[in-house]
N, C-alpha and C. Protein backbone atom coordinates (compact mmCIF):
# COMPACT_ATOMS: atom_id res chain seq x y z
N UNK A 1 0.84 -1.17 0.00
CA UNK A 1 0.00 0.00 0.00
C UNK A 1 0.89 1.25 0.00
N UNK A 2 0.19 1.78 -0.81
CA UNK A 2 1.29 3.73 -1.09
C UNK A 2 0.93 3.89 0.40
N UNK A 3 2.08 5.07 0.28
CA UNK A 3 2.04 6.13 1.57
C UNK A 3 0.99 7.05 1.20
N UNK A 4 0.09 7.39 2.27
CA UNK A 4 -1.25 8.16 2.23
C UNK A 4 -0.33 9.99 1.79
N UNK A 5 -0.86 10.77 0.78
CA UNK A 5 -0.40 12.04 0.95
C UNK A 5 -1.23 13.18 1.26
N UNK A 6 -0.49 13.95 2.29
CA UNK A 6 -0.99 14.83 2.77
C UNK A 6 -0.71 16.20 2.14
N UNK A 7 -1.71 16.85 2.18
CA UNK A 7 -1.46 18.02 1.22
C UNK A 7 -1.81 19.52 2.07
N UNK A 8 -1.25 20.05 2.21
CA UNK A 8 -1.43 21.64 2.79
C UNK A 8 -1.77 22.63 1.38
N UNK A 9 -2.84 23.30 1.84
CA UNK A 9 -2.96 24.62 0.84
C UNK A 9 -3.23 26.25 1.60
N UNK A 10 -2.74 26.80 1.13
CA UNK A 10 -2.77 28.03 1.36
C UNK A 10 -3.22 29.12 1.16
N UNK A 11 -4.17 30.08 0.94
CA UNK A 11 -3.94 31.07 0.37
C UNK A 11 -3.33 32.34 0.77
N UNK A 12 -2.50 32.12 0.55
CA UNK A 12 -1.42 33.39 1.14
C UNK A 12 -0.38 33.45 -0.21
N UNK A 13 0.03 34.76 -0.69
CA UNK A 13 0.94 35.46 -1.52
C UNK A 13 2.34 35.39 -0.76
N UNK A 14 2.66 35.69 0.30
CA UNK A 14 4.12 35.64 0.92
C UNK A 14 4.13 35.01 1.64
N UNK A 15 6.07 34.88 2.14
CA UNK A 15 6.44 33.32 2.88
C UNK A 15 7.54 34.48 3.57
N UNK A 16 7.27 34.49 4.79
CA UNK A 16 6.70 33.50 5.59
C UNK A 16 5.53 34.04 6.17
N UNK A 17 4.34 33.36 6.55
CA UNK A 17 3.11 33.59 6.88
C UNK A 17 2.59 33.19 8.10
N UNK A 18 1.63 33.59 8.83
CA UNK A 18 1.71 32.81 10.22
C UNK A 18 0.12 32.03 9.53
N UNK A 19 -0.57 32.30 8.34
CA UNK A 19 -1.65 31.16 7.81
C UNK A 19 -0.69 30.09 7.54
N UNK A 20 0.53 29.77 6.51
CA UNK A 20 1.18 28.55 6.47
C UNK A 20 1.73 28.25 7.53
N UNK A 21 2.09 28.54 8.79
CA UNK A 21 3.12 28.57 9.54
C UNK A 21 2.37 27.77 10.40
N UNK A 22 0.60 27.78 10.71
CA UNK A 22 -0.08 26.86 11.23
C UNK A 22 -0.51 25.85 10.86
N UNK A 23 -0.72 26.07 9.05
CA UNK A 23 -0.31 24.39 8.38
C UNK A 23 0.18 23.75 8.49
N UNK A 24 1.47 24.19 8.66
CA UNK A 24 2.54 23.52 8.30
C UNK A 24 2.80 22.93 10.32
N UNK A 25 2.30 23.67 11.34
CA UNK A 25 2.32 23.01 12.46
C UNK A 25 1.29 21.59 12.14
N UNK A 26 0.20 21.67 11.78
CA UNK A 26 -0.92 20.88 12.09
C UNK A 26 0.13 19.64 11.09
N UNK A 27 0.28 19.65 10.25
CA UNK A 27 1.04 18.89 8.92
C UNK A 27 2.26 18.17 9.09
N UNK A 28 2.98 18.71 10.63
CA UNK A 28 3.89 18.04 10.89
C UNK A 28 3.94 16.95 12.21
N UNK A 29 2.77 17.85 12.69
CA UNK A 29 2.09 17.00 13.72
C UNK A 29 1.67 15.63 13.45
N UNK A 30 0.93 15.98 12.39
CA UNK A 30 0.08 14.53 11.36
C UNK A 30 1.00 13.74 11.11
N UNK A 31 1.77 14.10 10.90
CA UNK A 31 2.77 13.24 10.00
C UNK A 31 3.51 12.49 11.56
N UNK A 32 3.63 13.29 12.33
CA UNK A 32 4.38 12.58 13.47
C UNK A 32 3.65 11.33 14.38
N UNK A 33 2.35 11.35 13.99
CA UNK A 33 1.35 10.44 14.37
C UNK A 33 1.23 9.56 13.21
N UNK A 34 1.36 9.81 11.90
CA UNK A 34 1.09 8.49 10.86
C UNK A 34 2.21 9.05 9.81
N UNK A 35 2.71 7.97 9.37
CA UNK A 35 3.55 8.35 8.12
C UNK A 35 2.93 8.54 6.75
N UNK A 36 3.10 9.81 6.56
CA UNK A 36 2.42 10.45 5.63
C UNK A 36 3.50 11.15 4.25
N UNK A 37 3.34 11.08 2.84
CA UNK A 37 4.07 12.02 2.25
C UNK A 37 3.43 13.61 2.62
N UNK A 38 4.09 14.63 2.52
CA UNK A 38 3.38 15.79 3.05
C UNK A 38 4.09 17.02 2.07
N UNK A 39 3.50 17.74 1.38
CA UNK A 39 3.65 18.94 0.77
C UNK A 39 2.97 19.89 1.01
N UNK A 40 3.23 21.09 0.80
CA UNK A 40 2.64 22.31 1.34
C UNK A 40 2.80 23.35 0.52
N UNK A 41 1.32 24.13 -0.14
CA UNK A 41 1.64 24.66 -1.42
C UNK A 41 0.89 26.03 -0.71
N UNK A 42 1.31 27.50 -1.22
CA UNK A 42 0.59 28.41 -1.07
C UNK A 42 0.20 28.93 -2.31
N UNK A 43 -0.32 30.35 -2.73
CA UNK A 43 -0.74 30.91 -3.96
C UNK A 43 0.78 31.35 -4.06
N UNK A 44 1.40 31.46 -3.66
CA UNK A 44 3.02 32.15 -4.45
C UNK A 44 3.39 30.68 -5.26
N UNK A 45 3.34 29.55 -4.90
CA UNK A 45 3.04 28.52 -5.15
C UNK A 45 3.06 28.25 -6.81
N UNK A 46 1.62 28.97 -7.16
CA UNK A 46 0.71 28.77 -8.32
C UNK A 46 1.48 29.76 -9.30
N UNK A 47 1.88 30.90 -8.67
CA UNK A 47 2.84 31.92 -9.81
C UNK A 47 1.89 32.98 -9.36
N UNK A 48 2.14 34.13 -11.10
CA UNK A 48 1.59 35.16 -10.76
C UNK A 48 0.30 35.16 -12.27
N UNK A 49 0.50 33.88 -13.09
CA UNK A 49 -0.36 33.96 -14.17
C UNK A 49 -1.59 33.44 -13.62
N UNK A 50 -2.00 32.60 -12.10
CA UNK A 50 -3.01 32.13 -11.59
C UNK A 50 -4.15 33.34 -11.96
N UNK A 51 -4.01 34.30 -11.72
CA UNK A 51 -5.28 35.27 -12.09
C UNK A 51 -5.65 35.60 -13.08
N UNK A 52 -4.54 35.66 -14.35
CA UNK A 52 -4.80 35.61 -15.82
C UNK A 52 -5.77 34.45 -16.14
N UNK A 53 -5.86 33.26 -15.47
CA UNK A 53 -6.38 32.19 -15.89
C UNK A 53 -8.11 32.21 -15.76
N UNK A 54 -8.94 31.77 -17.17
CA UNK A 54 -10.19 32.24 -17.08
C UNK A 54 -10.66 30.63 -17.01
N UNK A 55 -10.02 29.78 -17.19
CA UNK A 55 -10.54 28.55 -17.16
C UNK A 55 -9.03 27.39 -17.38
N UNK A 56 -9.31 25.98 -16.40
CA UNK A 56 -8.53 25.47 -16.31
C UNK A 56 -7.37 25.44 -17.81
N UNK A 57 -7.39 24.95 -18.72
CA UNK A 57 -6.42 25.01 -19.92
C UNK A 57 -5.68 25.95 -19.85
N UNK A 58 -5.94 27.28 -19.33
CA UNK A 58 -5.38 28.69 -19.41
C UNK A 58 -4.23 28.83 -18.24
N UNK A 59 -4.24 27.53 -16.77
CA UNK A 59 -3.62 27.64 -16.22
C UNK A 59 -1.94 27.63 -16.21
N UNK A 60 -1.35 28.29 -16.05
CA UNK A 60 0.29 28.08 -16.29
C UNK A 60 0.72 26.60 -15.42
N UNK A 61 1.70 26.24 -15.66
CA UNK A 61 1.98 25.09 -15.09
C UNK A 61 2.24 25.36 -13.82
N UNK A 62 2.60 26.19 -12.96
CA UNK A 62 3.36 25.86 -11.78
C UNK A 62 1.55 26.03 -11.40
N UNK A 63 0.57 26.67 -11.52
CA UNK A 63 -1.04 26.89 -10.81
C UNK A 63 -1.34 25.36 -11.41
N UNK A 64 -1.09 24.56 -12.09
CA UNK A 64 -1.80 23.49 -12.89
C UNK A 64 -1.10 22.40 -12.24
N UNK A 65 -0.18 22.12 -11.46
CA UNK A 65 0.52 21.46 -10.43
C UNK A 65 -0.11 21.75 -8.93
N UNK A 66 -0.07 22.79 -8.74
CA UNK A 66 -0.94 23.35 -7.58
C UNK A 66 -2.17 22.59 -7.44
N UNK A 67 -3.20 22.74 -8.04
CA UNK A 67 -4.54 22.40 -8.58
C UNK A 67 -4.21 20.76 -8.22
N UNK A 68 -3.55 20.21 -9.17
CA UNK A 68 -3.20 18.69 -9.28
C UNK A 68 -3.01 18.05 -8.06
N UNK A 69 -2.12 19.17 -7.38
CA UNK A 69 -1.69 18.38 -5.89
C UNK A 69 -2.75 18.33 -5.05
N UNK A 70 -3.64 19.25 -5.39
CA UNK A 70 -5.07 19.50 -4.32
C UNK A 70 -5.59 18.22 -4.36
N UNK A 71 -5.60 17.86 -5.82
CA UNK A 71 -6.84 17.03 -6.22
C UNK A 71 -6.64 15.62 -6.23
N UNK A 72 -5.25 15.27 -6.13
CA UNK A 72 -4.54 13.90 -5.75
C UNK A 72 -4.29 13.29 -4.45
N UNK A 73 -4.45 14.61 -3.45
CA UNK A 73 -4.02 14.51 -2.40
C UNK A 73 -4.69 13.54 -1.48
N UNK A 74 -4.50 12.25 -0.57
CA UNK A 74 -5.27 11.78 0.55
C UNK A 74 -5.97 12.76 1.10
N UNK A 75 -5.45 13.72 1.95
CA UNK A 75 -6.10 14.33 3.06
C UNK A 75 -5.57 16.09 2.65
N UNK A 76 -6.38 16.61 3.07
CA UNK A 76 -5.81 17.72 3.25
C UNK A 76 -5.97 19.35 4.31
N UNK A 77 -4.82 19.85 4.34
CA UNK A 77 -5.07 21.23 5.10
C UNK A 77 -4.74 22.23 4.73
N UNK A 78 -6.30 23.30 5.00
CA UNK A 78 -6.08 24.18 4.31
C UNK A 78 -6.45 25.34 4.95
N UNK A 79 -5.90 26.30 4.93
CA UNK A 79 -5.46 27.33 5.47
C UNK A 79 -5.92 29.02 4.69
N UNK A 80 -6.02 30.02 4.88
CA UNK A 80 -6.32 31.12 4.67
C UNK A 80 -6.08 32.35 5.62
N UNK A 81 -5.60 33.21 4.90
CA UNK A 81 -5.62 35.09 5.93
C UNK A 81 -7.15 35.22 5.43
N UNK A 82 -7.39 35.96 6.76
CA UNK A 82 -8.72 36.77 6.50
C UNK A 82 -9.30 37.78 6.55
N UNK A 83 -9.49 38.33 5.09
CA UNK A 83 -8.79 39.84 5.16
C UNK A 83 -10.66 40.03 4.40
N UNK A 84 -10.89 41.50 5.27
CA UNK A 84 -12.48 41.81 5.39
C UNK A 84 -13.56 40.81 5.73
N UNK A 85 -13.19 39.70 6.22
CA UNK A 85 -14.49 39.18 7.00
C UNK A 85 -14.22 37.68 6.18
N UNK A 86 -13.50 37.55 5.16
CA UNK A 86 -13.59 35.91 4.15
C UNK A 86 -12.35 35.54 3.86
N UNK A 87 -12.16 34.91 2.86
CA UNK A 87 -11.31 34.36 2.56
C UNK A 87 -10.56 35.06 1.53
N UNK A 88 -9.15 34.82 0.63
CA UNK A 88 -8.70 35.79 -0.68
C UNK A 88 -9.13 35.42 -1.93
N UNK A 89 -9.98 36.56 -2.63
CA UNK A 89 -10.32 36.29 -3.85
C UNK A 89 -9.58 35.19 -4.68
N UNK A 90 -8.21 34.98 -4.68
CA UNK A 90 -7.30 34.52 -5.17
C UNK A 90 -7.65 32.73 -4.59
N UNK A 91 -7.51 32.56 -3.57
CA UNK A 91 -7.48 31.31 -2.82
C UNK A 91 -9.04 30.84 -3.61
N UNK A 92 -10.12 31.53 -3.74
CA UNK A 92 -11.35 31.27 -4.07
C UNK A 92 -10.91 30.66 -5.59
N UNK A 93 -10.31 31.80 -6.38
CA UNK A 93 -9.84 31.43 -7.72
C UNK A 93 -9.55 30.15 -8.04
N UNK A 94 -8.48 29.91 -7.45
CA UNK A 94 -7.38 28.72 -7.42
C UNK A 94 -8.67 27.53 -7.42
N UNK A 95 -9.47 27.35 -6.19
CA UNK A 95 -10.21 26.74 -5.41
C UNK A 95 -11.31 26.13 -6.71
N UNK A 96 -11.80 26.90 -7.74
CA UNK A 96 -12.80 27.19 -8.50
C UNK A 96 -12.38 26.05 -9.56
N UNK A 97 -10.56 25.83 -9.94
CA UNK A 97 -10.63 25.23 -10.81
C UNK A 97 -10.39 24.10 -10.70
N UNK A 98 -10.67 23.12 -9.36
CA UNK A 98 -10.58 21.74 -8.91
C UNK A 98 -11.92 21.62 -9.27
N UNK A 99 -11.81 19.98 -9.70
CA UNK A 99 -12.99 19.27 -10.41
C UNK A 99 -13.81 18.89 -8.85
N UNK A 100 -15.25 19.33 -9.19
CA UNK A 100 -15.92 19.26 -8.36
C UNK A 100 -15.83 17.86 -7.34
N UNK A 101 -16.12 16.49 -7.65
CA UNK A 101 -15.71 15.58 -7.74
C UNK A 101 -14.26 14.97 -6.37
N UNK A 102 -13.76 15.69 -6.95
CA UNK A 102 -11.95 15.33 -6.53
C UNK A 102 -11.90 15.55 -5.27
N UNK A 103 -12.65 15.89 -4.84
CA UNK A 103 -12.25 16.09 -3.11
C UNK A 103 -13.31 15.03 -2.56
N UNK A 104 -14.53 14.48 -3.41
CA UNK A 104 -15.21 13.45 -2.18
C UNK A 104 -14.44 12.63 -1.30
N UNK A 105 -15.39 12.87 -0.03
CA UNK A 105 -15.10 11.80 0.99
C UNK A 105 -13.69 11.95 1.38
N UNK A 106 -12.83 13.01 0.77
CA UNK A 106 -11.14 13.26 1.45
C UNK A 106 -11.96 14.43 3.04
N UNK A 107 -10.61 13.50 3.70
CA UNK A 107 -10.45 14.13 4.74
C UNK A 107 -9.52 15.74 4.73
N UNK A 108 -10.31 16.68 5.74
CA UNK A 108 -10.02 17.97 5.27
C UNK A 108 -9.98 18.75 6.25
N UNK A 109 -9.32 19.60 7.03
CA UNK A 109 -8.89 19.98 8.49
C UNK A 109 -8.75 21.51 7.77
N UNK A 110 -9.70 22.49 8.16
CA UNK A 110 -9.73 23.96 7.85
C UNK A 110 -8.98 24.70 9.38
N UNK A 111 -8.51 25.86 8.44
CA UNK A 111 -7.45 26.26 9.53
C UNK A 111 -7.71 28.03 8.59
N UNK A 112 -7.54 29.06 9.55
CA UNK A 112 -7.63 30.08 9.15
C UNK A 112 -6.90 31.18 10.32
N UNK A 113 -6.62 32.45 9.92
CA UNK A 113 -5.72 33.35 10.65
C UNK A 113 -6.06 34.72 10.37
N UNK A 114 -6.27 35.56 11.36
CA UNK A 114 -6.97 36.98 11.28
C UNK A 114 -6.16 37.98 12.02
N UNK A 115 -6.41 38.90 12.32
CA UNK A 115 -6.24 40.33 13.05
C UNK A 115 -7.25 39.76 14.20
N UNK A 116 -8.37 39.38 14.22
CA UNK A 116 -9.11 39.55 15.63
C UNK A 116 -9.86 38.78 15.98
N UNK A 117 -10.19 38.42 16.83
CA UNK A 117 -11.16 37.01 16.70
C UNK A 117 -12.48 36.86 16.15
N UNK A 118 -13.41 38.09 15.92
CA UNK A 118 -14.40 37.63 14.82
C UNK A 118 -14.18 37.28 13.46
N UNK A 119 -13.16 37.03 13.12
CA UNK A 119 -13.06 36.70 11.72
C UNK A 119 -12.50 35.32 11.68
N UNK A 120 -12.94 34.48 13.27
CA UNK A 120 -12.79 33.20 13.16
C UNK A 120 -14.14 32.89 12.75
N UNK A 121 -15.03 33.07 12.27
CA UNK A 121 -16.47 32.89 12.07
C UNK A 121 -16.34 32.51 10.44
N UNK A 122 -15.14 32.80 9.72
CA UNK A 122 -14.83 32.72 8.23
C UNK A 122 -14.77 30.99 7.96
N UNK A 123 -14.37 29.99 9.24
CA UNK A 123 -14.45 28.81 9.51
C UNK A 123 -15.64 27.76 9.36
N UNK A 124 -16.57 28.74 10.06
CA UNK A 124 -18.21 27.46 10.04
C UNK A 124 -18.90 28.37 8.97
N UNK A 125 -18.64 29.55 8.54
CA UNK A 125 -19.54 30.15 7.77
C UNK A 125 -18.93 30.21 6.29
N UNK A 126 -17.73 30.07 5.87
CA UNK A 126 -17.39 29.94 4.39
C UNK A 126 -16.42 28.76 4.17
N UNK A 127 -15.60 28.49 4.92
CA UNK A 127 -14.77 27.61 4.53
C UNK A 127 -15.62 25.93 4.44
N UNK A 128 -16.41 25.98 5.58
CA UNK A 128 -16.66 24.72 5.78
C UNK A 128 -18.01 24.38 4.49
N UNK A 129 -18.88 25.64 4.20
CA UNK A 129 -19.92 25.49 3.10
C UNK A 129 -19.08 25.40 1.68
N UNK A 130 -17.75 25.98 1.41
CA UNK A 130 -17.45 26.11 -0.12
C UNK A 130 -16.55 24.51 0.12
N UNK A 131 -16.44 23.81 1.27
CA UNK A 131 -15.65 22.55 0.94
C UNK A 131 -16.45 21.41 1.38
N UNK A 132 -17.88 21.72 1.93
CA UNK A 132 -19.22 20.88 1.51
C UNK A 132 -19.66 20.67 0.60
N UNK A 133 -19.60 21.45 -0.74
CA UNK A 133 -20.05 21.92 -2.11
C UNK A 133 -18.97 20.13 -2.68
N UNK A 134 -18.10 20.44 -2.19
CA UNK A 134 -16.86 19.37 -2.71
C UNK A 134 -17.14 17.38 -2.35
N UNK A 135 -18.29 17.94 -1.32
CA UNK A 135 -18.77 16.42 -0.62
C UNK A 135 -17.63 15.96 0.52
N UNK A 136 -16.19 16.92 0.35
CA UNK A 136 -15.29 16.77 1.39
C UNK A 136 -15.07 16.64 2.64
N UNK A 137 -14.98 15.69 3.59
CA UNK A 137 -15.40 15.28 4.48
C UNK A 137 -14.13 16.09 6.11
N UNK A 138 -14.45 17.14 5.87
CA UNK A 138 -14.43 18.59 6.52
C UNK A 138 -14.43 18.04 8.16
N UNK A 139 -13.19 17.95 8.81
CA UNK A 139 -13.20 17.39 10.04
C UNK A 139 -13.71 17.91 11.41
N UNK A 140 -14.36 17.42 12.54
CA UNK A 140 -15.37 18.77 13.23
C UNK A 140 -14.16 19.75 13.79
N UNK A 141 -13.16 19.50 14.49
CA UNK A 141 -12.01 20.56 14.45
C UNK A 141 -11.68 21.25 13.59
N UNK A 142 -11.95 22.71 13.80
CA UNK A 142 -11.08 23.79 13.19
C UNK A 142 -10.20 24.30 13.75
N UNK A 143 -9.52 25.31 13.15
CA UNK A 143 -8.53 25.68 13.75
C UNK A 143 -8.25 27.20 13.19
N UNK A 144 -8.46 28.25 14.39
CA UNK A 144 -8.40 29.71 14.04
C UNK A 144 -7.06 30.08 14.74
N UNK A 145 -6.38 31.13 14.49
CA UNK A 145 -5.41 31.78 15.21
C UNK A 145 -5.34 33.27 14.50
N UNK A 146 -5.28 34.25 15.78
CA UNK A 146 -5.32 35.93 15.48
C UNK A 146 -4.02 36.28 16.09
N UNK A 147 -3.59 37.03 15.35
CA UNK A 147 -2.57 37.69 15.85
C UNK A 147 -1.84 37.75 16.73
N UNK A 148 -3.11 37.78 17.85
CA UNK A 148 -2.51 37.87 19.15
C UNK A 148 -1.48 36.32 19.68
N UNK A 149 -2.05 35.77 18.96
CA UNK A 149 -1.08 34.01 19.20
C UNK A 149 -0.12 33.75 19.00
N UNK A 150 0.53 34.69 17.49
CA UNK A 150 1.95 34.38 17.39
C UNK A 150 2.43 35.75 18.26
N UNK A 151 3.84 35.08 17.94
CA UNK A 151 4.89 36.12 18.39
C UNK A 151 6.28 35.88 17.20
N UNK A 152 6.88 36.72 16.63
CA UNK A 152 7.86 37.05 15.54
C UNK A 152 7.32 35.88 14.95
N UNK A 153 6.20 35.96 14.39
CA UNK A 153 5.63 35.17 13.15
C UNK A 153 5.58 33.52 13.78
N UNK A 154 5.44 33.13 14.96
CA UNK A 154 5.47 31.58 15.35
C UNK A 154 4.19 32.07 16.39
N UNK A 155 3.72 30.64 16.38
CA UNK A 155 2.46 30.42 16.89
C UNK A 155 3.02 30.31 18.22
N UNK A 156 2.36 30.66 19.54
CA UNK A 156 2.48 30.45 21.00
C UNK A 156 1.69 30.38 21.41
N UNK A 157 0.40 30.68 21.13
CA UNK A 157 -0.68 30.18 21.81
C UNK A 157 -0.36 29.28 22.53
N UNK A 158 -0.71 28.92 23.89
CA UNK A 158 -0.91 27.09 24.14
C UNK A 158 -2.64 26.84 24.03
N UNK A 159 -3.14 27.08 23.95
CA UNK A 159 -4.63 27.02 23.47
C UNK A 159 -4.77 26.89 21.79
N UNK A 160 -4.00 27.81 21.50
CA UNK A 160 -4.46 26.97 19.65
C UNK A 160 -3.61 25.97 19.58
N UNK A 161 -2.16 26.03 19.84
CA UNK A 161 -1.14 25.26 19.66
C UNK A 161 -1.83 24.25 20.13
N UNK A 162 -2.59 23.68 21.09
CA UNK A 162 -3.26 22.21 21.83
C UNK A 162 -4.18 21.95 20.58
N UNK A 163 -4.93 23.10 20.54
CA UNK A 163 -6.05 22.75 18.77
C UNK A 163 -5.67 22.19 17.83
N UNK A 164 -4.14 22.69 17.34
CA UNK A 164 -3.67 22.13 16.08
C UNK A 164 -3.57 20.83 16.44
N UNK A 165 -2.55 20.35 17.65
CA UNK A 165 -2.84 19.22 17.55
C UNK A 165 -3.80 18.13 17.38
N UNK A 166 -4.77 18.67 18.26
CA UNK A 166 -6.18 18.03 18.30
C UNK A 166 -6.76 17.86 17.00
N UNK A 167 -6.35 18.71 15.84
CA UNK A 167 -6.78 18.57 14.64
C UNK A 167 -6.05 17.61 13.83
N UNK A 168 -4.65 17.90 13.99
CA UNK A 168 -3.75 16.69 13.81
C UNK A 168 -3.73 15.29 14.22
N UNK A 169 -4.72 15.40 15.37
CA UNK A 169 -5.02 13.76 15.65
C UNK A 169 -6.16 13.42 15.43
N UNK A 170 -7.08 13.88 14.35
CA UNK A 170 -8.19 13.89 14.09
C UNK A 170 -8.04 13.23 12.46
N UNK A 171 -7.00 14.10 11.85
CA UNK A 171 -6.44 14.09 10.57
C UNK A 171 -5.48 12.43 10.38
N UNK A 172 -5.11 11.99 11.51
CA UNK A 172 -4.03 11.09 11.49
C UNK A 172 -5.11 9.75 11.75
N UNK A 173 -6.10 9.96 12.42
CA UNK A 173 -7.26 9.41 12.48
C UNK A 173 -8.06 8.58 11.42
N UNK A 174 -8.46 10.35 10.40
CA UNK A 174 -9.21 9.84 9.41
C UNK A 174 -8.06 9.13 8.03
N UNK A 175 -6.90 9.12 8.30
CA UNK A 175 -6.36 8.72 7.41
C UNK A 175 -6.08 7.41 7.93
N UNK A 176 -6.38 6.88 8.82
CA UNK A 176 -6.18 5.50 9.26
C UNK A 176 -7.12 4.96 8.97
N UNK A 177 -8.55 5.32 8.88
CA UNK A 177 -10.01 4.59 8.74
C UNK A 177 -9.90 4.95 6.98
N UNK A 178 -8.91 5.83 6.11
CA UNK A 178 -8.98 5.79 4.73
C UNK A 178 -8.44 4.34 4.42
N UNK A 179 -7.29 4.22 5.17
CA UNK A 179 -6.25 3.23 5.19
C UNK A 179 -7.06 1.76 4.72
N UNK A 180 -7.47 1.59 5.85
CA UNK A 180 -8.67 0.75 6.76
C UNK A 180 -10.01 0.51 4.85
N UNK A 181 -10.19 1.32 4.61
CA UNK A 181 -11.21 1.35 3.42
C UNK A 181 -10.71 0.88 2.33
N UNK A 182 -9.64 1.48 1.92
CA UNK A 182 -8.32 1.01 0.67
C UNK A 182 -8.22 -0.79 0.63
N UNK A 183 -7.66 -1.13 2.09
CA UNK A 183 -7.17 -2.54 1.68
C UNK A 183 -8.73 -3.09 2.11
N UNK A 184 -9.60 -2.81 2.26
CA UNK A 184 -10.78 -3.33 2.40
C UNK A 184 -11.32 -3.60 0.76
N UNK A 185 -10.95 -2.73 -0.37
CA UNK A 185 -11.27 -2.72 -1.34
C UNK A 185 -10.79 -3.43 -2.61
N UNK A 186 -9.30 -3.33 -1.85
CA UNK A 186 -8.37 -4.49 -2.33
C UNK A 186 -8.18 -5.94 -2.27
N UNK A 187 -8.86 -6.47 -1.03
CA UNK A 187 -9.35 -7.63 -0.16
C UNK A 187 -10.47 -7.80 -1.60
């Protein structure tokens, strides 16, 4: 049996970010609980032709790899800044040109990062409906962090920092009962 892959997405333009910086906690966590391949893509990621693109064919390759990795991926986490109350036009973009399809029944751990704590509400109110649309099986842990959590761009919370994990063992979880389904199918 392949190694299950785990996939981080982002929407964030610059590196370093404290939205990837909590992916990439939850992602290493996972991985430290199940052996996982694990990549981690943001929109700098995709390039800068991702917005030129009016429909998948139009995508440049490094956004058309992006896309691919979403859509191949076992499990995934995904992440967003939240800038005026949602998510980035851009991240939506990207998001638009995965085949509807491609995410059923994957396991999916939403994670998001703000200025203040009402714009953890971007969690049960957009993230979790535009990756229902997908049939994606959207894990009940989320995971928010504001500002106030990091310090020089690293997470300190011990209250989210305990979340990520908790999401990470949720994630390491559902990839064991994927596991569990695979050689069931193979049997």
């Amino acid at each position: 049996m392949s190694t299950p892959k785990l996939v981080g997405f982002v929407g964030n333009l610059r590196r370093p970010s404290r939205s990837r910086g909590l992916v990439e906690i939850i992602a290493s966590e996972a991985a430290r609980q199940k052996h996982v391949d694990v990549a981690v893509f943001d929109l700098l990621d995709a390039g800068p032709g991702l917005g030129a693109a009016f429909s998948r064919s139009e995508l440049t390759p490094s956004a058309a790899a992006v896309v691919e990795a979403v859509e191949n991926a076992d499990a995934l986490i995904v992440g967003t800044p939240v800038y005026k109350g949602s998510y980035t036009g851009l991240f939506k973009h990207l998001i638009d040109f995965i085949d509807p399809e491609a995410l059923a029944g994957k396991p999916v751990v939403l994670t998001a990062t703000g200025g203040g704590q009402r714009h953890a509400l971007v969690l049960e109110h957009q993230l979790r409906p535009l990756f229902g649309f997908f049939t994606a099986q959207t894990l009940p842990i989320s995971v928010y962090a504001s500002d106030q959590d990091f310090l020089d761009g690293v997470l300190t919370d011990p209250v989210t920092i305990e979340r990520a994990r908790g999401a990470a063992g949720q994630l390491a979880a559902a990839l064991d009962g994927l596991s569990v389904r695979r050689a069931a199918q193979v049997a």
